[in-house]
PDB file of N, CA and C in Angstrom:
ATOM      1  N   UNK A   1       0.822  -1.187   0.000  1.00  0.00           N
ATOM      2  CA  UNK A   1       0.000   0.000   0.000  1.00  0.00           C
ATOM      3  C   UNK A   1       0.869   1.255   0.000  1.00  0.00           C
ATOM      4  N   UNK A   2       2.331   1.148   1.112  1.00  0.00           N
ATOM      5  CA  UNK A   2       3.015   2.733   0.525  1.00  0.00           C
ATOM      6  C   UNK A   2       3.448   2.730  -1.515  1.00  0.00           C
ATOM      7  N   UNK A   3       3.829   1.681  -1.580  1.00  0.00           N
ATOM      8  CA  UNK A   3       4.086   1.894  -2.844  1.00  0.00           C
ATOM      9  C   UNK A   3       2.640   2.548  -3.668  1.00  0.00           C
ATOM     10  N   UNK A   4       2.058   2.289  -3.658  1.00  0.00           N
ATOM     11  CA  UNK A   4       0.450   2.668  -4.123  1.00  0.00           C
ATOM     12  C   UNK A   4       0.585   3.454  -3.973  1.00  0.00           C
ATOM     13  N   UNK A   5       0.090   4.517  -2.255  1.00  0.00           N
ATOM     14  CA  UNK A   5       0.105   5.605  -2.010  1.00  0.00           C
ATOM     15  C   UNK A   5       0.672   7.000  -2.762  1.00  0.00           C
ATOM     16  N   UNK A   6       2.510   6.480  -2.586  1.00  0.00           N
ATOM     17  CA  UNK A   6       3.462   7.215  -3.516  1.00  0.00           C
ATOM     18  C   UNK A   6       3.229   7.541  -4.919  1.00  0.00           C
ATOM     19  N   UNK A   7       2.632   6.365  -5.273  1.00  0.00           N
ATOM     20  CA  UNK A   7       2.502   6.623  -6.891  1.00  0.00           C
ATOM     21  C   UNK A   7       1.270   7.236  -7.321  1.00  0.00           C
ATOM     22  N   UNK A   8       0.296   7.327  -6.181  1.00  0.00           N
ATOM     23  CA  UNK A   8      -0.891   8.529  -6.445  1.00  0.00           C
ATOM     24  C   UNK A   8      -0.356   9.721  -6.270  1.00  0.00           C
ATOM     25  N   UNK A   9       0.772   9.423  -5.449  1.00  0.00           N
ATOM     26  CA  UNK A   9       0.617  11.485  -4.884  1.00  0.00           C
ATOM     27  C   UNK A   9       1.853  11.776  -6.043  1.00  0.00           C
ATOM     28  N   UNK A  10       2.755  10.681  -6.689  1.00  0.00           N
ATOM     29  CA  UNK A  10       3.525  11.317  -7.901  1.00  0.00           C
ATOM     30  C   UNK A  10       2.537  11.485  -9.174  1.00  0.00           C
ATOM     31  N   UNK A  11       2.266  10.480  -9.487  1.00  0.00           N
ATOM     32  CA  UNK A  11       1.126  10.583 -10.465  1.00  0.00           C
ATOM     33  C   UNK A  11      -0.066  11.565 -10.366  1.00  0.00           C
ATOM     34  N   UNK A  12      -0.183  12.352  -9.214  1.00  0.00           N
ATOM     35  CA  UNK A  12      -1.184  13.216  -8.879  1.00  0.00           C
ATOM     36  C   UNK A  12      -2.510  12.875  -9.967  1.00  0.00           C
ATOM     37  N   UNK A  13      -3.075  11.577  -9.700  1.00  0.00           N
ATOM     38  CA  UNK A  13      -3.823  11.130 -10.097  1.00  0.00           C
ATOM     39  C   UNK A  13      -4.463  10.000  -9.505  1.00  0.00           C
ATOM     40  N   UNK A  14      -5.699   9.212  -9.583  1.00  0.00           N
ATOM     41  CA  UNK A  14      -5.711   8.181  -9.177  1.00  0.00           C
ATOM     42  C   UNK A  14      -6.693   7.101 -10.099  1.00  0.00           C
ATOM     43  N   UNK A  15      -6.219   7.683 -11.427  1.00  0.00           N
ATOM     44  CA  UNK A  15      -6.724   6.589 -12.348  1.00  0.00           C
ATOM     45  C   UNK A  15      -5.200   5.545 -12.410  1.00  0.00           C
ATOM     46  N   UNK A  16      -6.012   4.787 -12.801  1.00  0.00           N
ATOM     47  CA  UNK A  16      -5.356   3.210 -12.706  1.00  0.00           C
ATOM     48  C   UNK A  16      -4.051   3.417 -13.553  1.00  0.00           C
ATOM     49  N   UNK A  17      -4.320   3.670 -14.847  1.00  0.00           N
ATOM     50  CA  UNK A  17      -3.308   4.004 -16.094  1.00  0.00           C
ATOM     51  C   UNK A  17      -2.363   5.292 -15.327  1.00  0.00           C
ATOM     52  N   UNK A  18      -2.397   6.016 -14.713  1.00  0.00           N
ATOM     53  CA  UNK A  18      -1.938   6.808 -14.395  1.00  0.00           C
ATOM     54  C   UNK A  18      -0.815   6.239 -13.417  1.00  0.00           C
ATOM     55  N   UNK A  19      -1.489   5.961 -12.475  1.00  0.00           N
ATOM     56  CA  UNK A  19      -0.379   5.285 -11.295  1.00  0.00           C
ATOM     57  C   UNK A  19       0.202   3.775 -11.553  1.00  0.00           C
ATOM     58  N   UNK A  20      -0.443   3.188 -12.736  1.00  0.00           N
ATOM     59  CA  UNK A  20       0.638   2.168 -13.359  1.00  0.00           C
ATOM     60  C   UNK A  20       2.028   3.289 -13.603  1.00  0.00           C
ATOM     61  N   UNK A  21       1.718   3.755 -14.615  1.00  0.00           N
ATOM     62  CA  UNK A  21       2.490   5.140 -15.308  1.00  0.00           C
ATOM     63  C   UNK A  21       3.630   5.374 -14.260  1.00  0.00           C
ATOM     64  N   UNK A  22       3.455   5.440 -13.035  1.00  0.00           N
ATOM     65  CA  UNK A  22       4.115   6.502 -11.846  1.00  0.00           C
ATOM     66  C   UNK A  22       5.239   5.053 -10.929  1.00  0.00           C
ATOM     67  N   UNK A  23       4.404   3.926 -11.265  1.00  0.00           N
ATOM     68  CA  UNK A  23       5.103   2.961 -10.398  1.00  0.00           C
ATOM     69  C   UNK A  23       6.120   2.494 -11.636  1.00  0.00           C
ATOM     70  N   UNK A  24       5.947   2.210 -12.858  1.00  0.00           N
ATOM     71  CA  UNK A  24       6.946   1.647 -13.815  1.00  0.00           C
ATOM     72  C   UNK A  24       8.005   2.619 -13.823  1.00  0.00           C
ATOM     73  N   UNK A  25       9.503   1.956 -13.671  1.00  0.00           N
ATOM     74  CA  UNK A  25      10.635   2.209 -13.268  1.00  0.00           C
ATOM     75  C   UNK A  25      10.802   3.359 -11.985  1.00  0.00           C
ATOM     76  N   UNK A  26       9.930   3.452 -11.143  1.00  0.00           N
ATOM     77  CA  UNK A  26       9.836   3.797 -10.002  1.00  0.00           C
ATOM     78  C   UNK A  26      10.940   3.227  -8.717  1.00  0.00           C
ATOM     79  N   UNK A  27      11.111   4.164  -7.792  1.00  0.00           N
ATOM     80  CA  UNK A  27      11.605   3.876  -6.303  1.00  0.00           C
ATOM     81  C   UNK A  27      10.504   4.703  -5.479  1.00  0.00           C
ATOM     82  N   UNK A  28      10.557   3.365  -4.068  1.00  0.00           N
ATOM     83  CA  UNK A  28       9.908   3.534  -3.048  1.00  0.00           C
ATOM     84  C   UNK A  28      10.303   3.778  -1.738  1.00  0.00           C
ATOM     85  N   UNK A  29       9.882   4.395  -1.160  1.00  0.00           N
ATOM     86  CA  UNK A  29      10.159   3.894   0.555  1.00  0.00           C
ATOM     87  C   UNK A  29       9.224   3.035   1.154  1.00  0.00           C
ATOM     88  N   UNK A  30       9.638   1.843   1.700  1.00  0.00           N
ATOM     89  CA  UNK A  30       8.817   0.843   2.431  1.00  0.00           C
ATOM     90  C   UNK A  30       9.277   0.695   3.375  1.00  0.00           C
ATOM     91  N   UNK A  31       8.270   0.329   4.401  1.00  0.00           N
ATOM     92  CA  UNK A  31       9.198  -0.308   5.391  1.00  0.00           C
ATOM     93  C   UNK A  31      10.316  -1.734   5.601  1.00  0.00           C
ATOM     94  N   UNK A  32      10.336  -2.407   3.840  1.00  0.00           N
ATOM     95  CA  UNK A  32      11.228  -2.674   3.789  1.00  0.00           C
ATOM     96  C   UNK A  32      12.599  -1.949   3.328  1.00  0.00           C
ATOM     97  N   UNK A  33      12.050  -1.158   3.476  1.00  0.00           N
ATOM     98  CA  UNK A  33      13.774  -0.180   2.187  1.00  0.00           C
ATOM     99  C   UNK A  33      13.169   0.766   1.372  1.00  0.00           C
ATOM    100  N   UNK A  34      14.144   0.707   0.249  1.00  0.00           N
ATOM    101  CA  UNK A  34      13.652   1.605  -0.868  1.00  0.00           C
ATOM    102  C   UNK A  34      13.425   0.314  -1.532  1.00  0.00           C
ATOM    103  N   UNK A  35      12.346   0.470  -2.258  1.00  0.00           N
ATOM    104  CA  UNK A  35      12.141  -0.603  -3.167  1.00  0.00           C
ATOM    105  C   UNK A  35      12.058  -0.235  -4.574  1.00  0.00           C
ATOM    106  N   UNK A  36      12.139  -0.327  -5.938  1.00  0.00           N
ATOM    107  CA  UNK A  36      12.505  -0.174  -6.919  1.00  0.00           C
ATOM    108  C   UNK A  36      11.070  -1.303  -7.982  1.00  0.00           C
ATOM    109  N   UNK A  37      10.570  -0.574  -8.992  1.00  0.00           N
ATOM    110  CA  UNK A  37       9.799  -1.110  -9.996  1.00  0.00           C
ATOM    111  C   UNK A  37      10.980  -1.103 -11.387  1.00  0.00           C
ATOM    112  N   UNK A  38      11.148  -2.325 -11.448  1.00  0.00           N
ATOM    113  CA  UNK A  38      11.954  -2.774 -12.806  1.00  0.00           C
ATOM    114  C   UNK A  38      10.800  -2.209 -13.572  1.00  0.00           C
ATOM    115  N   UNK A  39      11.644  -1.639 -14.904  1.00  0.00           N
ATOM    116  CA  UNK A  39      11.169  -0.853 -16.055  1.00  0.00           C
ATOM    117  C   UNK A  39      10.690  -2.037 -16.690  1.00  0.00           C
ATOM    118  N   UNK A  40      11.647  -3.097 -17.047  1.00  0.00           N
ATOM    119  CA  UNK A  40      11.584  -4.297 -17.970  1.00  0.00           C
ATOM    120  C   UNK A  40      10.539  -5.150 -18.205  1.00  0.00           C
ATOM    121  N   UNK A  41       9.851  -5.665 -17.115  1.00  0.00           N
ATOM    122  CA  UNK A  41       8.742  -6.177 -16.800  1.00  0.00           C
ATOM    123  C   UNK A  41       7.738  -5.616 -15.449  1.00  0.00           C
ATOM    124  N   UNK A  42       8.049  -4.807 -14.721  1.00  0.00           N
ATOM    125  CA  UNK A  42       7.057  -3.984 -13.855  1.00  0.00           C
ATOM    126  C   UNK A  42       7.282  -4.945 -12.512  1.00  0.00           C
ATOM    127  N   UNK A  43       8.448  -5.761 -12.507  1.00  0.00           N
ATOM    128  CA  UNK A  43       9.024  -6.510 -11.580  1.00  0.00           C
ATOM    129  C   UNK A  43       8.966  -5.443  -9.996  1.00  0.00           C
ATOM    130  N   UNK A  44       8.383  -5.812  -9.194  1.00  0.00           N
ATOM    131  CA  UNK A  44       9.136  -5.361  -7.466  1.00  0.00           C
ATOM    132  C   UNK A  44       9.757  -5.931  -7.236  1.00  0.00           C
ATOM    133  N   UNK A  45      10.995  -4.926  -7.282  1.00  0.00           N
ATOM    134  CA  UNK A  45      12.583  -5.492  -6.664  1.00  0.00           C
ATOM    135  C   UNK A  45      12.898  -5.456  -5.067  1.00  0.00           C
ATOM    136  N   UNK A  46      13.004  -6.480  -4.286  1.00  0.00           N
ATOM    137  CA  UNK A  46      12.996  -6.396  -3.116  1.00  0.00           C
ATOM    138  C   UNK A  46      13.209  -7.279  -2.255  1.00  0.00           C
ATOM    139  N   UNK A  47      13.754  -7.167  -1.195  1.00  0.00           N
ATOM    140  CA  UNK A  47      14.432  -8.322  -0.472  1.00  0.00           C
ATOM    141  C   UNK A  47      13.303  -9.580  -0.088  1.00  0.00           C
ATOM    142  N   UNK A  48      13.739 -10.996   0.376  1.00  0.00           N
ATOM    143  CA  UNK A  48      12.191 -12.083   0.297  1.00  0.00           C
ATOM    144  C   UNK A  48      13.060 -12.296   2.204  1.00  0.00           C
ATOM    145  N   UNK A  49      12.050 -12.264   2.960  1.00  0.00           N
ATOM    146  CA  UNK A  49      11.942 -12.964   4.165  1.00  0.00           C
ATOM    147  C   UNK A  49      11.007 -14.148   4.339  1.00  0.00           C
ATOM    148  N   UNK A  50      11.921 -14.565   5.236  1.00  0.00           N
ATOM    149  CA  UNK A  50      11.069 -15.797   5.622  1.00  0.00           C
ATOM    150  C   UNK A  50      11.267 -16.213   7.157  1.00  0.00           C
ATOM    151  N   UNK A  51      10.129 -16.603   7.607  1.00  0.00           N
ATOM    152  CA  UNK A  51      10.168 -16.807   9.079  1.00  0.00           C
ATOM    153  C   UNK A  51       8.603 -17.499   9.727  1.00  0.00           C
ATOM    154  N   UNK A  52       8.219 -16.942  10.944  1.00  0.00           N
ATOM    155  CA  UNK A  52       7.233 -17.404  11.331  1.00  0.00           C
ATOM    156  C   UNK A  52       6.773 -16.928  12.492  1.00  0.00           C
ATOM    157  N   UNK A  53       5.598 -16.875  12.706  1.00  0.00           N
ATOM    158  CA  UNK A  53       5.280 -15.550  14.034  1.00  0.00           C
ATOM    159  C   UNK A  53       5.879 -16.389  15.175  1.00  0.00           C
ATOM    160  N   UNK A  54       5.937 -15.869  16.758  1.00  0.00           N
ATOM    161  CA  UNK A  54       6.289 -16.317  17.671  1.00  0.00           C
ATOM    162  C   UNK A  54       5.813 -14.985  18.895  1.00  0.00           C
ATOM    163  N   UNK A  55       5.366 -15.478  19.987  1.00  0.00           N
ATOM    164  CA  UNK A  55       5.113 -14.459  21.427  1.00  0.00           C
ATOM    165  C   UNK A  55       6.622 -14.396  21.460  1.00  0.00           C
ATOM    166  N   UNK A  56       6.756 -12.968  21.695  1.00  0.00           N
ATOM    167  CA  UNK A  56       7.840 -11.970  22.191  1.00  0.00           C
ATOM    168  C   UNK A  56       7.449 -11.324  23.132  1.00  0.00           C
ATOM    169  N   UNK A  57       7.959 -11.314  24.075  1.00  0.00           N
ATOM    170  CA  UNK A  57       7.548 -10.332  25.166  1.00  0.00           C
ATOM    171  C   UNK A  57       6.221 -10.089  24.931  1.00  0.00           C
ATOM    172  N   UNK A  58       5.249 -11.040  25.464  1.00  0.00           N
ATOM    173  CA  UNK A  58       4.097 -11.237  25.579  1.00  0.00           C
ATOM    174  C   UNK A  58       2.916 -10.924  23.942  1.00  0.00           C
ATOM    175  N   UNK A  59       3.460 -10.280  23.417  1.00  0.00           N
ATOM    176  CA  UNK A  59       2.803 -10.338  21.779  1.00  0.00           C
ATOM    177  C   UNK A  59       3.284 -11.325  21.165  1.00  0.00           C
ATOM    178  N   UNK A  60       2.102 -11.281  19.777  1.00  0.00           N
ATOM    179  CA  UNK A  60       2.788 -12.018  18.251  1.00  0.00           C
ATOM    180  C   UNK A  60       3.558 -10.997  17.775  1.00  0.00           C
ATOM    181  N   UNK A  61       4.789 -11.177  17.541  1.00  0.00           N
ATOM    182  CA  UNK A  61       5.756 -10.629  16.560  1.00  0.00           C
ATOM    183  C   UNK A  61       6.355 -11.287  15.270  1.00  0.00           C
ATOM    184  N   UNK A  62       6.399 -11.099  14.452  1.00  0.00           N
ATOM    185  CA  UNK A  62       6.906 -12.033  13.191  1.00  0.00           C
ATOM    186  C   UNK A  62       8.657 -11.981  13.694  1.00  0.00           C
ATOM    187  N   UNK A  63       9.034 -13.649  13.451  1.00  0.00           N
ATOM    188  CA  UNK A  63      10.330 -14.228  13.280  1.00  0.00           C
ATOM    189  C   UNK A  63      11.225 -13.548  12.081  1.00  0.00           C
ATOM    190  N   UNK A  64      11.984 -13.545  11.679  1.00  0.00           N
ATOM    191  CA  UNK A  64      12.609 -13.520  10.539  1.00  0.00           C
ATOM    192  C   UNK A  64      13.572 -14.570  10.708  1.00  0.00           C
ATOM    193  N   UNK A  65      13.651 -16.083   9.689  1.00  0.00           N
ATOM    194  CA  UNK A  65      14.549 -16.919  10.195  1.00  0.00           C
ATOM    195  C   UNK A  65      15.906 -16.643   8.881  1.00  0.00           C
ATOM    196  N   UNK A  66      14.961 -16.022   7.684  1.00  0.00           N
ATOM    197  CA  UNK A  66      16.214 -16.577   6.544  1.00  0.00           C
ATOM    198  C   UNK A  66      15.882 -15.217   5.986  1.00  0.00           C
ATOM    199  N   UNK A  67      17.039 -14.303   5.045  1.00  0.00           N
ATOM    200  CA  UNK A  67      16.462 -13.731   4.239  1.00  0.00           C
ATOM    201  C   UNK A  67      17.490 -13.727   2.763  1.00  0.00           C
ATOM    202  N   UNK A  68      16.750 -13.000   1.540  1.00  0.00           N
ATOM    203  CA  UNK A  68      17.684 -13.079   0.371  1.00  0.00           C
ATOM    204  C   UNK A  68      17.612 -12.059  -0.105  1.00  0.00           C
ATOM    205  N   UNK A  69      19.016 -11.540  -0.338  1.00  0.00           N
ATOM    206  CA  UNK A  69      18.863  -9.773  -0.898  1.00  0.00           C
ATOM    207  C   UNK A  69      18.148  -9.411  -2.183  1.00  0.00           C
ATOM    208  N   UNK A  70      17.616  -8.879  -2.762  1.00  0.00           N
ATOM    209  CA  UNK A  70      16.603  -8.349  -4.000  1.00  0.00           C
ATOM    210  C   UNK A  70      17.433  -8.586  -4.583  1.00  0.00           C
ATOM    211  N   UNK A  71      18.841  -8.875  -4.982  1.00  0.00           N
ATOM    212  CA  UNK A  71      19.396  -9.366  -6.452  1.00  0.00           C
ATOM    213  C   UNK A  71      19.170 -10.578  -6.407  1.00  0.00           C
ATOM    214  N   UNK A  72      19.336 -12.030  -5.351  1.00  0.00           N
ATOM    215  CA  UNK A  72      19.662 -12.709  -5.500  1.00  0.00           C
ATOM    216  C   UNK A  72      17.873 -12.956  -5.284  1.00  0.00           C
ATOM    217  N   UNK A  73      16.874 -12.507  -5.322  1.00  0.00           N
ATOM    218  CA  UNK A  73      15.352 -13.169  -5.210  1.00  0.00           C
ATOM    219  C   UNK A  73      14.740 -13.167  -5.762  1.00  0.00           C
ATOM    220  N   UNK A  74      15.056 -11.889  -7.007  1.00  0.00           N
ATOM    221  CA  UNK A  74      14.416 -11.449  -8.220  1.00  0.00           C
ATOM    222  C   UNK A  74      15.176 -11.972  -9.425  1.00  0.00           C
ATOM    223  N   UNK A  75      14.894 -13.190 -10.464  1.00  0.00           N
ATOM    224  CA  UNK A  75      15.942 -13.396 -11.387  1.00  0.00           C
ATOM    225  C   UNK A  75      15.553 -12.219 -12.462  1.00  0.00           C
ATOM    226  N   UNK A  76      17.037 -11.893 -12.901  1.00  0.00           N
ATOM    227  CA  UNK A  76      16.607 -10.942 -14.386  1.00  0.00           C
ATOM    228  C   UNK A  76      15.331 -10.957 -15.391  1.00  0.00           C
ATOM    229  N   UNK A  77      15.557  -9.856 -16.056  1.00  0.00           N
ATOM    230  CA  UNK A  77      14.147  -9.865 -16.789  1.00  0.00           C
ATOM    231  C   UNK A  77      14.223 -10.792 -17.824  1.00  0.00           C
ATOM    232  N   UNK A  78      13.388 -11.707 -18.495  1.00  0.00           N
ATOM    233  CA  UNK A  78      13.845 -12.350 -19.734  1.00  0.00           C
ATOM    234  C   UNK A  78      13.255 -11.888 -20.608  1.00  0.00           C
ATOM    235  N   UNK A  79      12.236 -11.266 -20.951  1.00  0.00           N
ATOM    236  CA  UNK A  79      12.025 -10.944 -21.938  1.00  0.00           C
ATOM    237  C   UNK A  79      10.686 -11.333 -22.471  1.00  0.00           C
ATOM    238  N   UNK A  80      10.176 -12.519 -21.417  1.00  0.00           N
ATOM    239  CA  UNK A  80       9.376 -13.233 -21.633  1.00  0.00           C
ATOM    240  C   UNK A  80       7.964 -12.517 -21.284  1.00  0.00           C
ATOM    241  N   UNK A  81       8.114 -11.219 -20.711  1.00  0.00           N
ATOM    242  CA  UNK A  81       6.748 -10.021 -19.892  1.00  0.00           C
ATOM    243  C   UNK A  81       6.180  -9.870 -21.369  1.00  0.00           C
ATOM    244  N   UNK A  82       5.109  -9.859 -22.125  1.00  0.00           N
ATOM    245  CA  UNK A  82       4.353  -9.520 -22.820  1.00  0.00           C
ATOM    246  C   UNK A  82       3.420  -8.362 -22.828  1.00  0.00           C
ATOM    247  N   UNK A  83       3.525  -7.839 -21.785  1.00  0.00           N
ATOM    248  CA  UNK A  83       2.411  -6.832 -21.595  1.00  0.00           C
ATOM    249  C   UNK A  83       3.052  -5.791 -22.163  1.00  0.00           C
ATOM    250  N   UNK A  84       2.222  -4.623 -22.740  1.00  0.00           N
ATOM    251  CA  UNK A  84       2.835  -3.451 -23.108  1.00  0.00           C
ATOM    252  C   UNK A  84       3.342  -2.328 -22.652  1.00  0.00           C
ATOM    253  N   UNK A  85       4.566  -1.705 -22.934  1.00  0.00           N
ATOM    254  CA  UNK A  85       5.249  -1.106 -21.950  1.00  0.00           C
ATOM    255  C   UNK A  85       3.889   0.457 -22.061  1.00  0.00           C
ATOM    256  N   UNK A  86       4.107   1.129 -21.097  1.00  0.00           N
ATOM    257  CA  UNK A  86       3.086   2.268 -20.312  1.00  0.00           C
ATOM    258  C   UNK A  86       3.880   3.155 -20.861  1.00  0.00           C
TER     259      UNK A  86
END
């Protein structure tokens, strides 16, 4: 949803075509990072966690057991995206 958000208030719009428009080859702030929209295929580039909730000091908090950096989680573009570029 921040990525969304961002790309309404760049796109200062909130038709659909528009904020496609604003997210292709885009950067974000998330609360994972900055996150990045590959131009190539409209790919989100971004790190993959994995884990599992657990009580922490008396709440559910999510685990994080493994993670993989956004190069190594996202393979390159092939070429194979068909949709038309925006």
């Amino acid at each position: 949803m921040q990525v969304i958000f961002q790309a309404v208030e760049k796109a200062k719009s909130v038709k659909p075509i528009d904020i496609a428009r604003a997210m292709s080859g885009g950067s974000f702030d998330t609360i994972l990072g900055r996150v990045a929209f590959r131009p190539e295929d409209n790919q989100l580039i971004l790190p993959n966690y994995f884990g599992h909730v657990a009580e922490t000091d008396g709440k559910l908090r999510p685990v994080v057991t493994m993670s993989f950096p956004a190069e190594q989680a996202t393979p390159a573009p092939s070429g194979a995206c068909k949709l038309q570029k925006l």
